[in-house]
Structures are given as structure tokens and as C-alpha cells.
Protein backbone atom coordinates (compact mmCIF):
# COMPACT_ATOMS: atom_id res chain seq x y z
CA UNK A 1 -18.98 -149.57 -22.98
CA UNK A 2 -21.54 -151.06 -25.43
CA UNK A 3 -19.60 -149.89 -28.28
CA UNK A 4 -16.53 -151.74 -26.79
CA UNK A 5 -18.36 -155.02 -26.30
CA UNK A 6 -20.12 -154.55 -29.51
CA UNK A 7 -16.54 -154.44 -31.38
CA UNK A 8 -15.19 -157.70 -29.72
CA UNK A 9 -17.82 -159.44 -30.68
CA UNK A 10 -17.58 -158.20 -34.86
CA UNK A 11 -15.44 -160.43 -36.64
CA UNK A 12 -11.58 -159.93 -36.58
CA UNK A 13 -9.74 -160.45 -39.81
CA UNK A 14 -7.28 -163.22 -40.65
CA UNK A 15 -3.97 -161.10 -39.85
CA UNK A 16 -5.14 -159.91 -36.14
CA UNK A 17 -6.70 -163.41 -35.70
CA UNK A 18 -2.70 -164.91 -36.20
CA UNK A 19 -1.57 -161.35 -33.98
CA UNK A 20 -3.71 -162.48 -31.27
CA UNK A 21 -2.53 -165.98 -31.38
CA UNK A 22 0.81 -165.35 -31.35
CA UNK A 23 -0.03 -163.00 -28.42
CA UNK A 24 -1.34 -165.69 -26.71
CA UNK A 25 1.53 -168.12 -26.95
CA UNK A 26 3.74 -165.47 -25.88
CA UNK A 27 1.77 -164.85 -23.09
CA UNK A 28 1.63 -168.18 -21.76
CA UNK A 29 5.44 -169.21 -22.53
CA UNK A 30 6.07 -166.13 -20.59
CA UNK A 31 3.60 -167.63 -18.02
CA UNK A 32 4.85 -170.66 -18.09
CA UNK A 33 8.34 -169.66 -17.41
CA UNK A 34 7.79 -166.87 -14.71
CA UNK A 35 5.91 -169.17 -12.54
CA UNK A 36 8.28 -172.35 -13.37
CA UNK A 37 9.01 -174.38 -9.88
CA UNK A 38 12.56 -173.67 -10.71
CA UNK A 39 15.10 -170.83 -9.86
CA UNK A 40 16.03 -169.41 -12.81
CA UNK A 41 18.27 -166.64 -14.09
CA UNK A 42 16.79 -162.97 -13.21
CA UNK A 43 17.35 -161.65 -16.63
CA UNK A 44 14.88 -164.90 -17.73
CA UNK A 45 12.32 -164.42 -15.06
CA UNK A 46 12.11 -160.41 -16.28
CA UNK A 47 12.07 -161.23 -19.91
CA UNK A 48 9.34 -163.90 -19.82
CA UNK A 49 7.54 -161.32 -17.69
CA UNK A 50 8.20 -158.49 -20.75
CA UNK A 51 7.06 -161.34 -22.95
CA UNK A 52 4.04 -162.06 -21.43
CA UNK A 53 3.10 -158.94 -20.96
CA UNK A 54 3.96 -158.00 -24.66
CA UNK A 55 1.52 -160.95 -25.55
CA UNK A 56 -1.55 -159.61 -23.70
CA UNK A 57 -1.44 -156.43 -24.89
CA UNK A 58 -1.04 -157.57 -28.07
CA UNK A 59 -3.72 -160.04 -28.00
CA UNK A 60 -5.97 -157.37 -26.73
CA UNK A 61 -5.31 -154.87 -29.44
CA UNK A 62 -5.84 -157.25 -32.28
CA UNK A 63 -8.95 -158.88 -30.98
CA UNK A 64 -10.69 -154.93 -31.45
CA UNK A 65 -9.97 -154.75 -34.95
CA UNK A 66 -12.77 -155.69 -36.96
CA UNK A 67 -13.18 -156.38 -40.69
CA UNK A 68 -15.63 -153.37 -41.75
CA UNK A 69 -14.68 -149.31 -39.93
CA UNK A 70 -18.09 -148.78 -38.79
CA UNK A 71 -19.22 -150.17 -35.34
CA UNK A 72 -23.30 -150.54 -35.36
């Protein structure tokens, strides 16, 4: 577990750091829309669920990659 921690906190390089941003606009547009006060379409509500999920995961991923392949 220290390992894990230890590799989130290394710096991330410039393409994972855009990844995870993306990620997270995804995620919250997907948010955003799933939880919307309005009744919309099914086949919205399920893809801004897909999306949002698609943007954590991907947010996740790219915030472990670090700029050097050895973890101290």
C-alpha cells in the first residue's frame, strides 16, 4: 500500500496530466447529466453513466504513471 501511495504522489508527466483531465471532465459532464433534475432519454442517462465512469477510471490510471520506472 505504501508503494501505491508513494507512486501518486511522484510526479505524472504532461500527457497523463491532460489524460486525467480529460477524465475528469468526462466524469463530471457524465455527473452532471445523470443526476440532472430533468427526465431525460434512457439511452442519455446510460451513456453519461458509461462516460463518467470511463472518466474515473481513466483519471485513475493516468494519475499512477510517473515520469521515472522506479518507485523508491
Amino acid at each position: 500500500m505504501r508503494k501505491i501511495v508513494k507512486r501518486v504522489q511522484e510526479p505524472t508527466p504532461k500527457f497523463f496530466r491532460k489524460i486525467r483531465n480529460i477524465g475528469l471532465i468526462l466524469t463530471g459532464i457524465g455527473g452532471a447529466i445523470v443526476t440532472a433534475p430533468v427526465v431525460l432519454p434512457a439511452v442519455v442517462t446510460a451513456a453519461a453513466g458509461y462516460a463518467a465512469l470511463a472518466g474515473a477510471i481513466a483519471s485513475i490510471i493516468s494519475q499512477t504513471a510517473v515520469a521515472n520506472d522506479r518507485v523508491r
